[in-house]
PDB file of N, CA and C in Angstrom:
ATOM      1  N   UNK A   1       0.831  -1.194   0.000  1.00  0.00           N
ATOM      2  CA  UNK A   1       0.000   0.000   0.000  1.00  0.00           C
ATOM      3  C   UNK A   1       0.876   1.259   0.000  1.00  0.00           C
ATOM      4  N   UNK A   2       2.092   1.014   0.502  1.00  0.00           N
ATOM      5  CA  UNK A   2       2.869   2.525   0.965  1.00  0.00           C
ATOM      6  C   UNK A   2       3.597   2.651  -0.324  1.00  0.00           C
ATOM      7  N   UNK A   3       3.524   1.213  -1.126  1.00  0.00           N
ATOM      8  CA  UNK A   3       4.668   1.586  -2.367  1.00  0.00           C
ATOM      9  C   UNK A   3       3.205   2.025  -3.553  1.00  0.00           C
ATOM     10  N   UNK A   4       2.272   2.098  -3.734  1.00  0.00           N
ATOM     11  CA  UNK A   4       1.274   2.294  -4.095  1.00  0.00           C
ATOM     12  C   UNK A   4       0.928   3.876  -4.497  1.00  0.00           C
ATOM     13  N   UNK A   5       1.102   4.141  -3.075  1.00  0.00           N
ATOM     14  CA  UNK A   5       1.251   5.713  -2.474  1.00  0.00           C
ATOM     15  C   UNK A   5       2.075   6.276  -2.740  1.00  0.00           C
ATOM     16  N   UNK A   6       3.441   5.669  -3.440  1.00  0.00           N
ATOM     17  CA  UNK A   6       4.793   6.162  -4.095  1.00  0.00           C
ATOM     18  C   UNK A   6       4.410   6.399  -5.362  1.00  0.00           C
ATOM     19  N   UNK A   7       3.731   5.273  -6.110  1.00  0.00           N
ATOM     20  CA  UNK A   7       3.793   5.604  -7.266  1.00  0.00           C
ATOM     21  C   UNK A   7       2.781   6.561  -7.440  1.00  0.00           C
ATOM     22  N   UNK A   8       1.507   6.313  -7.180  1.00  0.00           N
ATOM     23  CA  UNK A   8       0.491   7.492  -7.846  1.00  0.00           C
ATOM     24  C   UNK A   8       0.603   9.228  -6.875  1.00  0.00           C
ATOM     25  N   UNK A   9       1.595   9.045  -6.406  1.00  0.00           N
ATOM     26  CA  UNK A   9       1.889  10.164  -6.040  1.00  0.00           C
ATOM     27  C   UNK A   9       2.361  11.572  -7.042  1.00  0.00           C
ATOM     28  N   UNK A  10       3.402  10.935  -8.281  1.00  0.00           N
ATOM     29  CA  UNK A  10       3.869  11.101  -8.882  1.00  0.00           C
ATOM     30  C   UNK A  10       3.551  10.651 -10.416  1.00  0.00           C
ATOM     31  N   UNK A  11       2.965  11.127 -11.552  1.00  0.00           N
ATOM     32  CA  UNK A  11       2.920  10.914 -12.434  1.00  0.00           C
ATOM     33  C   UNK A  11       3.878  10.799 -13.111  1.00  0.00           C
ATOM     34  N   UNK A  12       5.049  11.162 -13.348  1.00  0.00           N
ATOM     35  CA  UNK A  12       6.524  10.627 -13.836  1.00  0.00           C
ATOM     36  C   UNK A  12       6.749   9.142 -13.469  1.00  0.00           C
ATOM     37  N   UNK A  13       6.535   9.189 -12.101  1.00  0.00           N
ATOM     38  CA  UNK A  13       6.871   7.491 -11.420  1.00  0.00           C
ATOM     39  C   UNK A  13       5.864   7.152 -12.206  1.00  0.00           C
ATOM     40  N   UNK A  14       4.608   7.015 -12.534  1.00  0.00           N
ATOM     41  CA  UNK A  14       3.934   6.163 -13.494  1.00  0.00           C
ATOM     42  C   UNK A  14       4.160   5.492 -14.276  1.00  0.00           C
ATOM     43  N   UNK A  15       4.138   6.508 -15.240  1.00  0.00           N
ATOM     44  CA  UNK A  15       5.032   6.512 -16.669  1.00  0.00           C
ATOM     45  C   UNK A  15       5.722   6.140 -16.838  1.00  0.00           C
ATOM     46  N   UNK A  16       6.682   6.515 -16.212  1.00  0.00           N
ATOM     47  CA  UNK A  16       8.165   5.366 -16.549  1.00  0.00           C
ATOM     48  C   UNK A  16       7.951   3.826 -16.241  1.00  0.00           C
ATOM     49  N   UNK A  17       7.490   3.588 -15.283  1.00  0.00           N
ATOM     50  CA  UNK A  17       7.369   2.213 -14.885  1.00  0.00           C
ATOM     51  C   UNK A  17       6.196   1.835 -16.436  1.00  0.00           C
ATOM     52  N   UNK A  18       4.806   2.378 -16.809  1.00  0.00           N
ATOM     53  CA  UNK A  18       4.286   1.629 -17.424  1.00  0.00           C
ATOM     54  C   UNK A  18       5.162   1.913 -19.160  1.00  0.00           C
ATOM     55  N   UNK A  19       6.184   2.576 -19.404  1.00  0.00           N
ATOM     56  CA  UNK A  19       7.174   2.750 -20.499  1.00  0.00           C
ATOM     57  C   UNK A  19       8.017   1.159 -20.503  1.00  0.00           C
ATOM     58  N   UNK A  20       8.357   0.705 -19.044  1.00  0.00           N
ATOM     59  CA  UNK A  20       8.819  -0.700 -18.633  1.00  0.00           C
ATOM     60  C   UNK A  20       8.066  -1.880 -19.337  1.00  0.00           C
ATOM     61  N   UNK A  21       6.954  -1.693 -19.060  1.00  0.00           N
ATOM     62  CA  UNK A  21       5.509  -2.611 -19.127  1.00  0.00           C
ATOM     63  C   UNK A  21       5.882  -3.756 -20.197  1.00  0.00           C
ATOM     64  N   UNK A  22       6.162  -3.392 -21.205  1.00  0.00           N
ATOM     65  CA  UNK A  22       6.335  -3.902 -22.364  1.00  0.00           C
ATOM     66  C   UNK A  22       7.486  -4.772 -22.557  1.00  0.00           C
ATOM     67  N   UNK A  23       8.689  -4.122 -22.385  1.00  0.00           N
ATOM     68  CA  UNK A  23      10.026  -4.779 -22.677  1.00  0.00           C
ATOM     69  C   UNK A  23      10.886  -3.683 -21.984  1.00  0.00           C
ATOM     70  N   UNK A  24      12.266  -4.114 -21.617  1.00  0.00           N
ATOM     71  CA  UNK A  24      13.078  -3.201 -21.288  1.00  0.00           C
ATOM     72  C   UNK A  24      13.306  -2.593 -22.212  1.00  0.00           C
ATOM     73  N   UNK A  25      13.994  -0.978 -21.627  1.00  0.00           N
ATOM     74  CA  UNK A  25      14.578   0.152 -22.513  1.00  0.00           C
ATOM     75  C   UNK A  25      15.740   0.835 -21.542  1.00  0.00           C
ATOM     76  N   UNK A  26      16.261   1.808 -22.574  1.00  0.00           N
ATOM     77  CA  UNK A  26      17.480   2.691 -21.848  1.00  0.00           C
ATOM     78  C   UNK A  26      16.549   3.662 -21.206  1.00  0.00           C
ATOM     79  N   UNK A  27      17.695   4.449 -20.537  1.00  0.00           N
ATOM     80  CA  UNK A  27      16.953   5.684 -19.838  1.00  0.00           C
ATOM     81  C   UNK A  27      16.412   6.246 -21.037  1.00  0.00           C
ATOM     82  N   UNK A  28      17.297   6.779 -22.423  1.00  0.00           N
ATOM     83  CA  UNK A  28      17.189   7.947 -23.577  1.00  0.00           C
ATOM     84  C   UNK A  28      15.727   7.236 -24.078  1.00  0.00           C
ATOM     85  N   UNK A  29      15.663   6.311 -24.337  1.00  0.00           N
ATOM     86  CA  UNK A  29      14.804   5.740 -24.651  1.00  0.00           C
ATOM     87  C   UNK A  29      13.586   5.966 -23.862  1.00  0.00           C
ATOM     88  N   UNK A  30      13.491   5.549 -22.859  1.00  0.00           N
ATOM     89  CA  UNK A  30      12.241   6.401 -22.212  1.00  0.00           C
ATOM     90  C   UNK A  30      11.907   7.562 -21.890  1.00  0.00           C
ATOM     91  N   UNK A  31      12.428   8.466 -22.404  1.00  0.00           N
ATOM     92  CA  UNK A  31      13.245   9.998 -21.812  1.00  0.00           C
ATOM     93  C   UNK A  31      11.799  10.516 -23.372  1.00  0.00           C
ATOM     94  N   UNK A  32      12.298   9.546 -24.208  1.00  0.00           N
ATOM     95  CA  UNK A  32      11.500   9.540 -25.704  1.00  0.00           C
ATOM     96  C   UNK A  32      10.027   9.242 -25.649  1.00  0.00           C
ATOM     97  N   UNK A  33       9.466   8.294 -25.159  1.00  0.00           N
ATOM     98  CA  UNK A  33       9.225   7.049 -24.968  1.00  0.00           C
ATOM     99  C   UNK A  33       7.781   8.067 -24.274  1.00  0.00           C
ATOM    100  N   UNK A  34       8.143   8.967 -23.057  1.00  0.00           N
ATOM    101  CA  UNK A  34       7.397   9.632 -22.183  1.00  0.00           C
ATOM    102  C   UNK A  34       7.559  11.262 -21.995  1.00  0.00           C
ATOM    103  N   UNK A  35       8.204  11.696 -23.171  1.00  0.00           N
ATOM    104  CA  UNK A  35       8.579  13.144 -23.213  1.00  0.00           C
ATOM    105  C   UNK A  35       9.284  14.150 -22.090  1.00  0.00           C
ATOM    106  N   UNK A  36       9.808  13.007 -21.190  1.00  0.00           N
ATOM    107  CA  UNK A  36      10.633  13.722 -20.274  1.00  0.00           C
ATOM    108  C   UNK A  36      11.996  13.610 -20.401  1.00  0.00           C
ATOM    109  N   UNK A  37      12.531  15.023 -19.480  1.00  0.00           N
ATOM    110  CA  UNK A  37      14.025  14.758 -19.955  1.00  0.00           C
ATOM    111  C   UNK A  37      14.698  13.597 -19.231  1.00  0.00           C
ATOM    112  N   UNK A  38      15.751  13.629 -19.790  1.00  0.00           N
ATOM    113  CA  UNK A  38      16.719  12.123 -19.868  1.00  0.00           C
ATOM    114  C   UNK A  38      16.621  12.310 -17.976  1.00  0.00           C
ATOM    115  N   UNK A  39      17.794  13.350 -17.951  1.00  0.00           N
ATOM    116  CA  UNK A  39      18.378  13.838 -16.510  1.00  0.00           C
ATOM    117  C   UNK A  39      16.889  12.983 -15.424  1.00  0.00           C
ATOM    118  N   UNK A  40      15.812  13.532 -15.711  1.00  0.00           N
ATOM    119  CA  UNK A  40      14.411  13.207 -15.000  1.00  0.00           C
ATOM    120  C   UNK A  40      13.810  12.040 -15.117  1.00  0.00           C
ATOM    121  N   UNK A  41      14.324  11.163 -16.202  1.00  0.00           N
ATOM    122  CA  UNK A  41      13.734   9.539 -16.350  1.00  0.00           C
ATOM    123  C   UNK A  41      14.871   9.042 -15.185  1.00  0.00           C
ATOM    124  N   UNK A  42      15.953   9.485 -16.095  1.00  0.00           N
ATOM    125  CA  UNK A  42      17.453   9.183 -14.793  1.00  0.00           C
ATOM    126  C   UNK A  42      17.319   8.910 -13.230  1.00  0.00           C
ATOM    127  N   UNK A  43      16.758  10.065 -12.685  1.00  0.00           N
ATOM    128  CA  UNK A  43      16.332  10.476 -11.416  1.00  0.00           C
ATOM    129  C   UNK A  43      15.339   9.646 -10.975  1.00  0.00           C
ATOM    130  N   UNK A  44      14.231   9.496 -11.801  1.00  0.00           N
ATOM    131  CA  UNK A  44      12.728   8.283 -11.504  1.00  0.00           C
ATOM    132  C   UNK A  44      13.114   7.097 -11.508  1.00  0.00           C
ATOM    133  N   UNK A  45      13.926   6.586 -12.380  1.00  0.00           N
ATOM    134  CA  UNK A  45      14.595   4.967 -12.237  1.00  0.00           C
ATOM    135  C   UNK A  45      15.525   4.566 -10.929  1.00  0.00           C
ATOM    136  N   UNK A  46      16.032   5.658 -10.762  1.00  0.00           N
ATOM    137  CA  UNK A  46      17.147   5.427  -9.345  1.00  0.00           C
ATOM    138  C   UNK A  46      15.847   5.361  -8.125  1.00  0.00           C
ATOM    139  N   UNK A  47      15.030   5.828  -8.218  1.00  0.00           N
ATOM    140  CA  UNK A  47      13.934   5.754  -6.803  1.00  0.00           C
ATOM    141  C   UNK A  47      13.105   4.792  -6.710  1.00  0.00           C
ATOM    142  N   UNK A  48      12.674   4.424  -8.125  1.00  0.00           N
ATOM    143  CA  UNK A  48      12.214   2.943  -9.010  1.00  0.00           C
ATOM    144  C   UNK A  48      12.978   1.733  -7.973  1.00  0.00           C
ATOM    145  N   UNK A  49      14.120   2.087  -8.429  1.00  0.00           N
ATOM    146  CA  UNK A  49      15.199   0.448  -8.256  1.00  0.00           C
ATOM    147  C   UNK A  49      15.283   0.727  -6.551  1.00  0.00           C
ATOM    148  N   UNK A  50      15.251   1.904  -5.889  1.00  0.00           N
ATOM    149  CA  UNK A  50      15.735   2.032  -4.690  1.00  0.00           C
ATOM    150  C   UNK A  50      14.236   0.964  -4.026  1.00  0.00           C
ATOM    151  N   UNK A  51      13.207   1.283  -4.614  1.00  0.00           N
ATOM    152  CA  UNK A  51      12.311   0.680  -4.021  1.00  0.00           C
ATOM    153  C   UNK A  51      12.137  -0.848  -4.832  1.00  0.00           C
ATOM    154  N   UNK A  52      12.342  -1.273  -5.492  1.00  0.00           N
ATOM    155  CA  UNK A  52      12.543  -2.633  -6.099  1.00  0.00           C
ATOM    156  C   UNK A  52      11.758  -2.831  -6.996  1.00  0.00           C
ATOM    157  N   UNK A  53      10.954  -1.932  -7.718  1.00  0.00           N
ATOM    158  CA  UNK A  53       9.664  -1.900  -8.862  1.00  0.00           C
ATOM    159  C   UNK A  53      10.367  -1.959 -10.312  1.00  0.00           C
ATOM    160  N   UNK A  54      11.886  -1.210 -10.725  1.00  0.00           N
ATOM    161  CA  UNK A  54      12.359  -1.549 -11.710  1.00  0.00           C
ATOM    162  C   UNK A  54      13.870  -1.928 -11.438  1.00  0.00           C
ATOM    163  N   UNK A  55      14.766  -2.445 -12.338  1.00  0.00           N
ATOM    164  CA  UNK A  55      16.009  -3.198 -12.124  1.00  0.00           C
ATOM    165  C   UNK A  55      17.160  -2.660 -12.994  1.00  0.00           C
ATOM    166  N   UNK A  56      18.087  -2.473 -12.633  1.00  0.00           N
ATOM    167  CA  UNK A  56      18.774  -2.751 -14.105  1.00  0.00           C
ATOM    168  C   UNK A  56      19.218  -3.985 -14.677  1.00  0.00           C
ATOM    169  N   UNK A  57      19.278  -4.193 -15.786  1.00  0.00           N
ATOM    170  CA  UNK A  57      19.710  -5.850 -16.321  1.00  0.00           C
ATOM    171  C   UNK A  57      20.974  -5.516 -16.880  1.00  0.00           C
ATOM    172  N   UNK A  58      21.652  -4.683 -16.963  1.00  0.00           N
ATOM    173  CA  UNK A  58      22.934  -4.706 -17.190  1.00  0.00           C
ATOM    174  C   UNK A  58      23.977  -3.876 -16.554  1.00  0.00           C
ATOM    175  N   UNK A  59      23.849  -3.978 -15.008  1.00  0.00           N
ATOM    176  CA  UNK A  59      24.970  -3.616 -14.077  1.00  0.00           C
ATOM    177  C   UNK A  59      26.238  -3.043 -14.119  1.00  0.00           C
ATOM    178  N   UNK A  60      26.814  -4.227 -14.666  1.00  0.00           N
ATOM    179  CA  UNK A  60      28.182  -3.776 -14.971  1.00  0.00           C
ATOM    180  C   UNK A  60      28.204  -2.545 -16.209  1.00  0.00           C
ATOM    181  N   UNK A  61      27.621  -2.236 -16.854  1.00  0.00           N
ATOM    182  CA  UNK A  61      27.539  -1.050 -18.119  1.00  0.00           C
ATOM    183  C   UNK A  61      27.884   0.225 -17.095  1.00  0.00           C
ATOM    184  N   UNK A  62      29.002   0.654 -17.677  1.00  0.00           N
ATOM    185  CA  UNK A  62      28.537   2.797 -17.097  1.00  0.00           C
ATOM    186  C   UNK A  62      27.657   3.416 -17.845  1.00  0.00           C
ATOM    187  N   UNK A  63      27.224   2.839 -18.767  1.00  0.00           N
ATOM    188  CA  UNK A  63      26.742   3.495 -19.976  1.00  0.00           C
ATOM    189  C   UNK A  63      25.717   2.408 -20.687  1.00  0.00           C
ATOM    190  N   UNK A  64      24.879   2.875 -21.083  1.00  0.00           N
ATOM    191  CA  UNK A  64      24.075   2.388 -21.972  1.00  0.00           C
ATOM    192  C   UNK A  64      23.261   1.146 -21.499  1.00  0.00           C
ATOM    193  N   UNK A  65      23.080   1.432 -20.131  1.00  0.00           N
ATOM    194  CA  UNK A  65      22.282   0.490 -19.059  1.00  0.00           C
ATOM    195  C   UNK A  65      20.717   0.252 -19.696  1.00  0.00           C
ATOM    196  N   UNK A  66      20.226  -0.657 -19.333  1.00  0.00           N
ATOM    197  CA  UNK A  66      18.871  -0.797 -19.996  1.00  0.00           C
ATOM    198  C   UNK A  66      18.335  -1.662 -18.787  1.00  0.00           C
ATOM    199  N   UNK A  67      16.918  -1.100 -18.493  1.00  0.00           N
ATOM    200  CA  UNK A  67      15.993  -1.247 -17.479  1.00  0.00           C
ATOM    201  C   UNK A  67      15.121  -2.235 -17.765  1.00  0.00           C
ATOM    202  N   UNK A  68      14.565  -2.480 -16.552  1.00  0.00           N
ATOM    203  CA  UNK A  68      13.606  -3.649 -16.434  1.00  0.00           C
ATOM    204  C   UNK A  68      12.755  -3.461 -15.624  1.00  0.00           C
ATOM    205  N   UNK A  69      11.254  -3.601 -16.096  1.00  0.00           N
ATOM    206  CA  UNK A  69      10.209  -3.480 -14.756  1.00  0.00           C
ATOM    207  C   UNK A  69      10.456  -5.052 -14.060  1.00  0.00           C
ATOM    208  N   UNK A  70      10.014  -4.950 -12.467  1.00  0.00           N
ATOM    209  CA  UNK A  70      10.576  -6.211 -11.695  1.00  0.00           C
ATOM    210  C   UNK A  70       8.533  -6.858 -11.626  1.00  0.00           C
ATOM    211  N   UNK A  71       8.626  -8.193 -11.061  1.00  0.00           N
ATOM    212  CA  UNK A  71       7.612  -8.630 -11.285  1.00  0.00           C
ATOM    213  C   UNK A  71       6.620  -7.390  -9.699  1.00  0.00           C
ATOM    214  N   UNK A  72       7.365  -6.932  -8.875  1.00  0.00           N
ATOM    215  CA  UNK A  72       6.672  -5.768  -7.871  1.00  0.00           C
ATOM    216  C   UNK A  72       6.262  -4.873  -8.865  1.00  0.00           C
ATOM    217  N   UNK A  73       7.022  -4.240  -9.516  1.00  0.00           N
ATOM    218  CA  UNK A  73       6.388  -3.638 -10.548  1.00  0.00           C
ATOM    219  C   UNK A  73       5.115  -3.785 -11.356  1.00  0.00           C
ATOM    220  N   UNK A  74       5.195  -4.556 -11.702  1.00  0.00           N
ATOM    221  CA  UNK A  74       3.951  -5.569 -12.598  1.00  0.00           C
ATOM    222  C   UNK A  74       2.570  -5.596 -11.691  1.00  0.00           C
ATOM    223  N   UNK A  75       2.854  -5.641 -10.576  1.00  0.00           N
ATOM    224  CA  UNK A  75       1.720  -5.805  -9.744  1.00  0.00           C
ATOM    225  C   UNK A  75       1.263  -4.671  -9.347  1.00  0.00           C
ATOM    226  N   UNK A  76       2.373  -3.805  -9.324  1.00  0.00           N
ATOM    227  CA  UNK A  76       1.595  -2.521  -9.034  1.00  0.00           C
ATOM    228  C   UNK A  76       1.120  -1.637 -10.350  1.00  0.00           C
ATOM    229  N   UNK A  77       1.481  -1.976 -10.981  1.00  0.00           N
ATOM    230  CA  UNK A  77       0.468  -1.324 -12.096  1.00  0.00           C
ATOM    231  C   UNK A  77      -1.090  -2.247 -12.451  1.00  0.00           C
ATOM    232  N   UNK A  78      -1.172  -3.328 -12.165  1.00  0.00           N
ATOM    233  CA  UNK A  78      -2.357  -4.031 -12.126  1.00  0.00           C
ATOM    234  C   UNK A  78      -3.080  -3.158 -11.159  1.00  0.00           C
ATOM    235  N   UNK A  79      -3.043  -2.697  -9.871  1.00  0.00           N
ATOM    236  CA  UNK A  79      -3.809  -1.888  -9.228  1.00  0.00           C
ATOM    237  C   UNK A  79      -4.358  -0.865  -9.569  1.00  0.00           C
ATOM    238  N   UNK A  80      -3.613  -0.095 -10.490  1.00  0.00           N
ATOM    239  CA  UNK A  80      -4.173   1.059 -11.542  1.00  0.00           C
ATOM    240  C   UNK A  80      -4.964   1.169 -11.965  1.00  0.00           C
TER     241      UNK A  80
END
């Protein structure tokens, strides 16, 4: 419920997560994807993963990391 309250708090946190929904993408890519800037998808994914709703699948990258909604994720957009 409290991670619930995270997301629809924030319409950015939405979005990005349901930009996930589908298949993974890069940040630029969703930056596209949801008409926000990169810097600000950037920022929403780090609070994403802090809470465990999206992932990264390629860790070791400095660069050109590409995201993943987690199956917490998935469930919380079913509540929507």
């Amino acid at each position: 419920q409290e991670l619930y309250g995270f997301i629809i708090s924030s319409k950015r946190r939405e979005n990005v997560l349901k930009a996930l929904k589908n298949k993974p993408l890069r940040p630029f890519q969703i930056a596209k994807k949801t008409k926000y800037k990169a810097p600000n998808v950037s920022k929403t994914l780090f609070q994403l993963e802090k809470y465990g709703l999206v992932e990264c699948i390629t860790p070791n990258k400095s660069s050109w990391r590409v995201y993943a909604i987690t199956e917490l994720g998935k469930q919380l957009l079913k509540y929507k």
